[in-house]
Each structure stands twice: as C-alpha cells, then as structure tokens.
Protein backbone atom coordinates (compact mmCIF):
# COMPACT_ATOMS: atom_id res chain seq x y z
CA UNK A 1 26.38 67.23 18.67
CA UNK A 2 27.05 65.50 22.10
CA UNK A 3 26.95 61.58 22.53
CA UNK A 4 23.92 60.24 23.59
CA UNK A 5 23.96 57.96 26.56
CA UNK A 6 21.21 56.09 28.21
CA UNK A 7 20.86 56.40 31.97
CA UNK A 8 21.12 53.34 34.33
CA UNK A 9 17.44 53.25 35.24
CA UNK A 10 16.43 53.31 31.22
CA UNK A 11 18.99 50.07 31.33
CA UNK A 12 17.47 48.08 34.17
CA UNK A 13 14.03 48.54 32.44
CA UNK A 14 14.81 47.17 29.63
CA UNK A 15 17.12 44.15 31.07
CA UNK A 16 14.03 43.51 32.72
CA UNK A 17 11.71 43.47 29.41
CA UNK A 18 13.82 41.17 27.69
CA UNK A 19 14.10 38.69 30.58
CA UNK A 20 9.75 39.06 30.78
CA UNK A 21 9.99 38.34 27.06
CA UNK A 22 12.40 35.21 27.17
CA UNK A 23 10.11 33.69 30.43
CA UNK A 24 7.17 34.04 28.67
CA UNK A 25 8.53 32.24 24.63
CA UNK A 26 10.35 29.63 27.46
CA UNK A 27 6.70 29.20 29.35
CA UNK A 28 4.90 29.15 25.73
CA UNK A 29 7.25 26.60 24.42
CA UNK A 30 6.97 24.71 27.69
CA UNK A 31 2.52 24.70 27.17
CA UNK A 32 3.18 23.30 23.51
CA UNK A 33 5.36 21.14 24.52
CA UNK A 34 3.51 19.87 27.42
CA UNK A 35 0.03 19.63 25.29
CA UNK A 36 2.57 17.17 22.55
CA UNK A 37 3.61 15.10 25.17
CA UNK A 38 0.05 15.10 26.56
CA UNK A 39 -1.39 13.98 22.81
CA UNK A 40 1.11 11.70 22.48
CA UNK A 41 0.55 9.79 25.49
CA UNK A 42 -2.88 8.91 24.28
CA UNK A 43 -3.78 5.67 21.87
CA UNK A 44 -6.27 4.75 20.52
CA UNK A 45 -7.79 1.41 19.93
CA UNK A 46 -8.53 0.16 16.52
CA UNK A 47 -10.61 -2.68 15.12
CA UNK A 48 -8.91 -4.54 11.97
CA UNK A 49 -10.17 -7.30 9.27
CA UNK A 50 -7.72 -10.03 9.00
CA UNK A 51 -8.64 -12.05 5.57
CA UNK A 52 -6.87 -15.28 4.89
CA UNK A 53 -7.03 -15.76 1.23
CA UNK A 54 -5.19 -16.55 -1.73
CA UNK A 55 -5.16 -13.88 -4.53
CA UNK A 56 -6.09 -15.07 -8.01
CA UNK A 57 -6.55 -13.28 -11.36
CA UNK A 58 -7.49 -14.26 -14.87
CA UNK A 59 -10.09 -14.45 -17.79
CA UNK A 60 -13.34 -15.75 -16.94
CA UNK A 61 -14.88 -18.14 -19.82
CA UNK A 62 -18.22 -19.69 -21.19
CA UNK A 63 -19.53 -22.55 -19.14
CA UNK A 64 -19.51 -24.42 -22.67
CA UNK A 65 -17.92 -23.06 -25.93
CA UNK A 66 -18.33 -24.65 -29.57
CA UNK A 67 -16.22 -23.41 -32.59
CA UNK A 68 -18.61 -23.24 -35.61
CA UNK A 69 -16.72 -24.82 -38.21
CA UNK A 70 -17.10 -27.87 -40.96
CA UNK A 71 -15.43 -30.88 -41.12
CA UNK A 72 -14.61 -31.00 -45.05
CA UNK A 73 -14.92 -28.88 -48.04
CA UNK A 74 -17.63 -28.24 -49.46
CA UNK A 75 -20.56 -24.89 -50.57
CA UNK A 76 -22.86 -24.08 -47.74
CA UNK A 77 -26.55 -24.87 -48.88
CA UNK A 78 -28.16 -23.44 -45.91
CA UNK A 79 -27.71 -21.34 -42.65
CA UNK A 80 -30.43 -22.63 -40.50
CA UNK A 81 -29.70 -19.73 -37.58
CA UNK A 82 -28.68 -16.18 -36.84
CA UNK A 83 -26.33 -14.54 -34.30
CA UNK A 84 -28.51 -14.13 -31.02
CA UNK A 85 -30.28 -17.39 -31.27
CA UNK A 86 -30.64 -19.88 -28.97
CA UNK A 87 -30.37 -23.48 -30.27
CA UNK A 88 -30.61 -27.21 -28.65
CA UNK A 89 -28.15 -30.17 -28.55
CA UNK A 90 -27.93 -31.86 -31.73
CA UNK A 91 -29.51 -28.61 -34.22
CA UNK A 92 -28.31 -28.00 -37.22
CA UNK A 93 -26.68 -24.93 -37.41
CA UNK A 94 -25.03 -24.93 -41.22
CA UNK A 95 -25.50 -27.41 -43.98
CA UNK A 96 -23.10 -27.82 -46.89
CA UNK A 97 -24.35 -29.78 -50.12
CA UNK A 98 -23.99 -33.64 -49.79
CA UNK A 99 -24.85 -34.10 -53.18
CA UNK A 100 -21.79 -36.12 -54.07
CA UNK A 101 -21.94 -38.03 -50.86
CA UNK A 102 -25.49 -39.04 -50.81
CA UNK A 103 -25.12 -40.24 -54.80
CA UNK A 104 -22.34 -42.44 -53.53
CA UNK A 105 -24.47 -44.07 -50.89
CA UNK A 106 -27.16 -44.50 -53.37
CA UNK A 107 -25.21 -46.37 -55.67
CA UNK A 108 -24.28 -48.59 -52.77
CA UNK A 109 -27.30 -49.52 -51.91
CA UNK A 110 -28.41 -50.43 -55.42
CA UNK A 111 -24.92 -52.77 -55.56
CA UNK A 112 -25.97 -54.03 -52.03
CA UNK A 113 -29.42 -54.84 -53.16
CA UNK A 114 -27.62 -57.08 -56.63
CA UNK A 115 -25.36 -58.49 -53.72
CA UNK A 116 -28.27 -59.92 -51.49
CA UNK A 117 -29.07 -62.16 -54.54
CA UNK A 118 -25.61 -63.01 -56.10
CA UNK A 119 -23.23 -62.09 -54.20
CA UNK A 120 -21.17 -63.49 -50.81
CA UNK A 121 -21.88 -62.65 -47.59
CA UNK A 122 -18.57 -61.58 -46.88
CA UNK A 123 -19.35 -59.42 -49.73
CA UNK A 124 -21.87 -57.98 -48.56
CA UNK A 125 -20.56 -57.20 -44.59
CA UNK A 126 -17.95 -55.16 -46.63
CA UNK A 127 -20.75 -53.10 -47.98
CA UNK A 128 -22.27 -53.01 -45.02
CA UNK A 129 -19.47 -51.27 -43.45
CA UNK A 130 -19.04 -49.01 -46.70
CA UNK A 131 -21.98 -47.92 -46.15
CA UNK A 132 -21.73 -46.25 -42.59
CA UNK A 133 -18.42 -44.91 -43.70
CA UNK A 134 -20.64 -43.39 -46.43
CA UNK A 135 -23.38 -42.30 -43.84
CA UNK A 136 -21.12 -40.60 -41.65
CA UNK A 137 -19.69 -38.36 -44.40
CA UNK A 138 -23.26 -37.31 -45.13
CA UNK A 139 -23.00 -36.16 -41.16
CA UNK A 140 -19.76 -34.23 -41.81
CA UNK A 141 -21.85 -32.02 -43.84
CA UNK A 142 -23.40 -30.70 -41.50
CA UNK A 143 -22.31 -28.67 -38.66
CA UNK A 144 -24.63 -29.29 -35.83
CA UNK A 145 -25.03 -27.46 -31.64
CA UNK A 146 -23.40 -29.97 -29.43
CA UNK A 147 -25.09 -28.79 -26.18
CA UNK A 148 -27.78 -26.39 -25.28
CA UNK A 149 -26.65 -22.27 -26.04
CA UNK A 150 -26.53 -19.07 -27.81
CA UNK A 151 -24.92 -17.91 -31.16
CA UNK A 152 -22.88 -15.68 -29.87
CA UNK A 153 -21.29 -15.34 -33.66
CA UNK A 154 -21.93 -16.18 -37.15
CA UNK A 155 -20.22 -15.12 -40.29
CA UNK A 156 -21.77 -17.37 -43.44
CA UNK A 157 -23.84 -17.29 -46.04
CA UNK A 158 -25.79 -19.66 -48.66
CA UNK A 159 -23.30 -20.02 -51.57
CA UNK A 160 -19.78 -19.74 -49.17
CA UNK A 161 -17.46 -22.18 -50.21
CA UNK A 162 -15.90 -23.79 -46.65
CA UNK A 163 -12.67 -25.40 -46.41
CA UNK A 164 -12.55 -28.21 -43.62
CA UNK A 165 -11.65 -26.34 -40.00
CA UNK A 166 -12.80 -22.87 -41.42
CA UNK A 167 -14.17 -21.22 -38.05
CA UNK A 168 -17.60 -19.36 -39.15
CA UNK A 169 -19.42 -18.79 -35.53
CA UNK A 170 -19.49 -19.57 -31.85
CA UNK A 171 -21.97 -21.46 -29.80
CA UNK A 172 -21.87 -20.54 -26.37
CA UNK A 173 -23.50 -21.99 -22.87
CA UNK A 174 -23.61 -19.15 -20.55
CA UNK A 175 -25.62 -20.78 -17.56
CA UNK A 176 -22.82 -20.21 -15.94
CA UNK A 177 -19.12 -18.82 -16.09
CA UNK A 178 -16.10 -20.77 -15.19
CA UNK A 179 -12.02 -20.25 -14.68
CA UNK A 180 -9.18 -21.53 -14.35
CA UNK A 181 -6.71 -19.89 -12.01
CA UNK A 182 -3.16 -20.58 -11.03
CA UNK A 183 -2.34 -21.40 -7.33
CA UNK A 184 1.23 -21.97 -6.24
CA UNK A 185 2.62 -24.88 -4.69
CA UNK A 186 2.34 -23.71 -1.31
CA UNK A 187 -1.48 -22.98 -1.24
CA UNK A 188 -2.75 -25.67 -2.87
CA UNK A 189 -3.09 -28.02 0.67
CA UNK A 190 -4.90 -24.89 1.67
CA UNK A 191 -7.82 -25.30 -1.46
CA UNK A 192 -11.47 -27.44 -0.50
CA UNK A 193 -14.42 -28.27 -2.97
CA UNK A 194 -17.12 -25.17 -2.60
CA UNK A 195 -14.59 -22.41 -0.95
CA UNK A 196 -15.97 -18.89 -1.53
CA UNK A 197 -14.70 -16.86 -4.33
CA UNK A 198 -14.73 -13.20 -4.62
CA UNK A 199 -14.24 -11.65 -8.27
CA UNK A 200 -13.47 -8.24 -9.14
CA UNK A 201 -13.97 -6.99 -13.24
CA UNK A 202 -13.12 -3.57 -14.38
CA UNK A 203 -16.26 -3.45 -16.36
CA UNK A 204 -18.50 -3.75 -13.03
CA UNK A 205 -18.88 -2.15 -10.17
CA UNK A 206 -19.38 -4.57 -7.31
CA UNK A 207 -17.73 -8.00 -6.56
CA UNK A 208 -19.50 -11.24 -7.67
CA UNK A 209 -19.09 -14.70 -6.17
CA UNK A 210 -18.46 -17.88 -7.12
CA UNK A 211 -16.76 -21.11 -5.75
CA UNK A 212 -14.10 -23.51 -6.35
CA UNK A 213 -15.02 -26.53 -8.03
CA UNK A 214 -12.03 -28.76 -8.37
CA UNK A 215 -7.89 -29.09 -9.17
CA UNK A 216 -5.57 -31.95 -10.54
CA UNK A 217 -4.02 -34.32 -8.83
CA UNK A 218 -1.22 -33.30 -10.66
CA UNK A 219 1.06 -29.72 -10.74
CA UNK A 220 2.59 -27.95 -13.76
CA UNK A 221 5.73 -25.99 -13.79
CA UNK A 222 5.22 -22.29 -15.92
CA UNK A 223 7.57 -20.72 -18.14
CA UNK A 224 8.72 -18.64 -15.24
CA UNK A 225 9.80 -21.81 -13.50
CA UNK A 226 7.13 -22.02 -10.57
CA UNK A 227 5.28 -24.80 -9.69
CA UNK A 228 1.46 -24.36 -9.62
CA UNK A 229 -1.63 -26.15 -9.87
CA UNK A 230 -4.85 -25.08 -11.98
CA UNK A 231 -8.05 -24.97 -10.03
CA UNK A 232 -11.33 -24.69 -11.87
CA UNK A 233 -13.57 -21.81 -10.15
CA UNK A 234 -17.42 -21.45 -11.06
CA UNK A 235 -19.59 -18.30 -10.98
CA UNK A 236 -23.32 -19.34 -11.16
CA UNK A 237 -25.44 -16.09 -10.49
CA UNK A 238 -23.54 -12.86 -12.36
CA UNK A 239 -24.52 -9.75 -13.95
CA UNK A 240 -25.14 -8.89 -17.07
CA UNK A 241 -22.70 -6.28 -17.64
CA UNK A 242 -20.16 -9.31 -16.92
CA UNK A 243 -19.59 -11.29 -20.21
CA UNK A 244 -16.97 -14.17 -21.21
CA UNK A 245 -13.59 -13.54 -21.89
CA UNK A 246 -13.64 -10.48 -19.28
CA UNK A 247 -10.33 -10.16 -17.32
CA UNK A 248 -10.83 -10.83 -13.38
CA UNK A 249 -8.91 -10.37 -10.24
CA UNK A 250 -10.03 -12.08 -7.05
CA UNK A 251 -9.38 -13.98 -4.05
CA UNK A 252 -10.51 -17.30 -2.59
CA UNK A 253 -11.21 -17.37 0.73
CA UNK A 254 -9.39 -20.01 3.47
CA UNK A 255 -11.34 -18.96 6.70
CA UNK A 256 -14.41 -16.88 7.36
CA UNK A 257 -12.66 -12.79 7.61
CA UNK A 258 -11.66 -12.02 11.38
CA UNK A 259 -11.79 -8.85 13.22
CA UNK A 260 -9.20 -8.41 15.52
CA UNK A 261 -9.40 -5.68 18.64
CA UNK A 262 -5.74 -4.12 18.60
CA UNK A 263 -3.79 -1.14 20.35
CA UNK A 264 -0.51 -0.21 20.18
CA UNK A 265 1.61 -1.95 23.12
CA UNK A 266 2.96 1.14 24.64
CA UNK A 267 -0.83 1.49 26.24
CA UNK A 268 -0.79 -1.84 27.97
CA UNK A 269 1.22 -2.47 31.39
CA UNK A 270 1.04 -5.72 33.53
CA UNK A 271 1.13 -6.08 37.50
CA UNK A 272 1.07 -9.30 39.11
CA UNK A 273 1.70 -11.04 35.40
CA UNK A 274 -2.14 -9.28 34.59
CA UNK A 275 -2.07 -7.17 31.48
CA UNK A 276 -4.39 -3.64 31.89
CA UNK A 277 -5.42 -0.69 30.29
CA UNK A 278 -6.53 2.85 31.90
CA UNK A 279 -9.31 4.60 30.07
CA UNK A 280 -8.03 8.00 29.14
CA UNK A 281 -11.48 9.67 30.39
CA UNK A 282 -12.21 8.08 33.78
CA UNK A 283 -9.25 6.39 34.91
CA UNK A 284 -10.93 3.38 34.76
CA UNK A 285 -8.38 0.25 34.84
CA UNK A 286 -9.69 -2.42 32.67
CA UNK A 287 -8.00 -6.03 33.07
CA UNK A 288 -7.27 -7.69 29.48
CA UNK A 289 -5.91 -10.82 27.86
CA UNK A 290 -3.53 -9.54 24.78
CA UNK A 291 -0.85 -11.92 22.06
CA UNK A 292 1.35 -10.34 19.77
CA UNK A 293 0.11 -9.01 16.70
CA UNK A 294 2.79 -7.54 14.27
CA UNK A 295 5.73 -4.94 15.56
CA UNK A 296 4.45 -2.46 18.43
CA UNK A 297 1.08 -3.75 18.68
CA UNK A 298 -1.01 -6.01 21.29
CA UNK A 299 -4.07 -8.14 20.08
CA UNK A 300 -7.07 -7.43 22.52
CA UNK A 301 -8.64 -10.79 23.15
CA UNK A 302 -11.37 -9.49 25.32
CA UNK A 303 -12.32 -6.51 27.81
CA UNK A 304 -12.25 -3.62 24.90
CA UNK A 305 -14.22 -3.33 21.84
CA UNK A 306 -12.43 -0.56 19.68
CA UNK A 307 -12.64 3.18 19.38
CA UNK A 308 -11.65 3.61 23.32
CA UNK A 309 -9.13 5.95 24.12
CA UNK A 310 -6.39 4.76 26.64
CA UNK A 311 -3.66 6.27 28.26
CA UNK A 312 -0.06 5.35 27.74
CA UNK A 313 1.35 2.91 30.30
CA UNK A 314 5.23 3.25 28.91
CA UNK A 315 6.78 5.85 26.88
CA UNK A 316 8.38 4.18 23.48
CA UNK A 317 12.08 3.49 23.95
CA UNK A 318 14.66 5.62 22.06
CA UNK A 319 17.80 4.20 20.81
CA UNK A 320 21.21 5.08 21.62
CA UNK A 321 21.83 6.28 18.24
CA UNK A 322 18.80 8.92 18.33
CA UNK A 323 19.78 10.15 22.35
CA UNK A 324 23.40 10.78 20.96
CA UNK A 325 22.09 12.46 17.69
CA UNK A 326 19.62 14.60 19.63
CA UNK A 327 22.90 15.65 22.16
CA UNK A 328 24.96 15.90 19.15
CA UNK A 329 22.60 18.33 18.02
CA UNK A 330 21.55 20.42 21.39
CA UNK A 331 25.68 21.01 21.14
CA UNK A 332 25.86 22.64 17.97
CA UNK A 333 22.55 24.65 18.22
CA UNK A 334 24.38 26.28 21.36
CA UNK A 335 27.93 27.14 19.96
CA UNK A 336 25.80 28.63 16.76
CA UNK A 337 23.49 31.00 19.46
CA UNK A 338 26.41 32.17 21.44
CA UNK A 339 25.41 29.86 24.91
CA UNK A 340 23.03 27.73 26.18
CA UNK A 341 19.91 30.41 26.23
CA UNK A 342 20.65 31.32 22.55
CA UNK A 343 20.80 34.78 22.61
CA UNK A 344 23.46 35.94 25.26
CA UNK A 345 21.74 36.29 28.80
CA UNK A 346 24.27 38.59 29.87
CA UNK A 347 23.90 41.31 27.78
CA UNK A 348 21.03 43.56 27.12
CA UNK A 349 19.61 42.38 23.07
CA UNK A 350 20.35 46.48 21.73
C-alpha cells in the first residue's frame, strides 16, 4: 500500500483548531483566575469577644463540713439520726455509754459534799476543778452537730465499739459551695472582693456563677516551684445536679467582656493621614478611626458595625523568598513542557 499523506489545506485546519483550543483553556484560565483575584480582594468585617480573665480549676466543697467521729473509746449507746437528716448546732448525733464517767463524778460529789464540812477550802477548789475535768469527759461521749446541716453519711450502730478519731459520718452545710483556687503571682494585683466567677462541671450542662470572696496576705510556693496565692471563691445559687467534691474549671472575670469591630488591614487605606474603607457593594467610602489589634488586623473604633463587606485597599506583600520560589518554579515547569506555552507552539499536537 502507498503512504498516506495529508494535504496542506487538511494541515492549516487543524493548526488552526489547536491554536482555537489553546485561546480558549488560556481565556478560561484567565476568567478563574480573574474571579480568585476578584474573591480575594474582598474582606470581610468581623465582630470578636475579648474576655480578660484568669482561668481557674478545682474541686468545689461544702460551705461547712464536720467529720463524725468520737473523741475516746468507748460502745455506742445510741444513734440519735439517719443519713438524709437535717440536724441543728449543738444536736446530738451519737452517744457512747458514760457509765464509767458519770460514776466517777458521782463519787466526787459525795467526797465534795464530806469536804464542805471537814475538809479545806483549798481542798475543796481542787475538787472543784476535778469535777469539770470530770464533766467534760461526760461531753466527749457524745458526738454532737457543730453548725446547722445535713447527714450526708452515717455508718454506726447501737452496740459498735468506737475507738477515739474513728470517722463514722459526715455533717454537711450546703447553703452554699465554696473553693479554693490557685492564682499565680502575676494575677493576684489583678483579684477584688465580689469579682464574677464563671464555673464549668462535667456533670452539668450550663455554667453557674459565683464570686470571689477573699485571698491571703501571704503567697505559697507549690511543689512545682511557682509562686501562687489561694483565693477563696463562693457559689451561692447552684443546681442540684452540682454536688460537693465535683471537679470545676472556670474563670474569674477582670473587666466586663468587650466586643471589638475588626477587619483585616489590607482593606483599610489612609489619605491625608485619614484611615477609610470602600463598601464592596456601593462604593461607598466610609472614614474610620482604627489601632492595632494582633498581626494583619485593624481594630474598628467607630464608622462600621461588622458583617460589611469591603474592598481591598492594598494587595498583601509577598516576600522575596516566595517571588524567587514562584520564578524558580515558572523555570522548571517550562524546560519540563518543551517552552514557554507548554506544549510546542510550533508544531501541529499529531
């Protein structure tokens, strides 16, 4: 069979294809590129919450806590309460038997009584003082509330035999919670009498408040070596589902929370030392007063509100490093493609 050859007309045509094909990826590429540049050139502003606080975490306690325990041996004769109770100052809670003890201040004040009529009256101040002794070992028998609360535990019966500083229950005073938290060195000058509080427990959903109520006069140093002070902190309205001994993070608040107008600074340009803004819909140049606030952004101190959209003023600055990476890279896309257009402009793509 012959060679086949294509005529010169047949290679014009499609010359001219490929070139329609290249202009049209090059005008596509230039409509993305232009509808980037056009996205990019837009910003935003934004409205922020700036909170000056110091963070805190912790266990939050009883307002009041009593260990239920006796003060010598001794067989419990009676258990006056039950877990769940509520009791007043001064109750008894648990009595052990006092026989021994109340004999013994018997017999003193039958030798008392003999002493009145034939004794001395130094004699007889030494009984005196005997006998309180005596009284307050009757006391020691019994283990008594020593503030208003709730039994939050109780594990004793009649007939128990309790050694002195056995722990049998726990009164509680839960009109309020209380904490103490450790603030560093540095924050402390920042801490006043009835600053808000804001708690966070795991076991609730929902913060609860409280205040600070006080701090030494004095700092501690930790184990870790830092230097802190311990301020007491005070919850007086909280949930039920909150109970002592829960764990706690928080923060305790310096200043009221601000909300601060800011853009990013590329959007902002100045003429005549005036800082303005151009509204990305209208045109509309708006005169501002901005500060700093953080890397690449202004602080709006009045003319905007947030949420308007602004056109860009300056394009951000590349450094030298990325120009000469980008170049760097342009070069080696080309030797790779055969030229600058990729593909070989000179020669028909069969």
């Amino acid at each position: 069979m012959g060679k086949k050859t294509v005529s010169a007309g047949k290679k014009i045509t499609i010359c001219i294809i490929a070139s329609v094909a290249v202009i049209s990826v090059a005008v596509a590429v230039k409509k993305i590129s232009g509808r980037a540049k056009a996205s990019a050139s837009l910003y935003t502003v934004k409205t922020e919450i700036y909170e000056n606080v110091i963070e805190i975490a912790g266990t939050i306690s009883a307002a009041e806590q009593q260990t239920l325990q006796a003060l010598s041996d001794g067989t419990v004769l009676a258990v006056y309460v039950e877990k769940g109770d509520t009791v007043k100052k001064g109750d008894i809670i648990i009595q052990l038997d006092a026989t021994e003890q109340e004999y013994n201040l018997a017999k003193l004040d039958y030798d008392m009584a003999s002493t009145k009529i034939t004794g001395s009256q130094k004699q007889l101040e030494l009984q005196q003082k005997q006998r309180l002794s005596l009284l307050q070992k009757i006391e020691d028998r019994k283990v008594k509330a020593t503030f208003d609360g709730i039994i939050a535990d109780l594990d004793v019966s009649v007939g128990d035999s309790m050694e002195a500083k056995d722990s049998v229950g726990t009164l509680v005073n839960v009109d309020y919670l209380i904490a103490e938290v450790e603030i560093p060195e540095t924050d402390v000058s920042n801490l006043k009498t009835g600053q808000k509080v804001e708690f966070s427990f795991p076991a609730y959903n929902g913060t609860v408040e409280g205040y600070v109520v006080s701090w030494p006069a004095i700092g501690e140093v930790t184990s870790r070596g830092a230097t802190i002070v311990k301020a007491k902190i005070r919850i007086d309205d909280y949930p039920p589902q909150i109970l002592p001994n829960y764990s706690f993070t928080g923060k305790i608040q310096i200043t009221e929370p601000v909300e601060n107008v800011i853009v990013e600074s590329y959007a902002v340009a100045r003429e005549k030392g005036r800082a303005y803004v151009e509204l990305a819909a209208t045109g509309e140049r708006i005169y501002v007063n901005v500060s700093p606030y953080g890397s690449g952004y202004l602080k709006i101190e009045n003319g905007l509100s947030g949420g308007e959209v602004l056109k860009a003023q300056s394009a951000p600055k590349r450094s030298g490093t990325d120009r000469a990476r980008q170049k760097n890279d342009f070069s080696k896309n080309n030797e790779n493609r055969g030229g600058p257009m990729g593909g070989g402009m000179g020669r028909p793509p069969f």
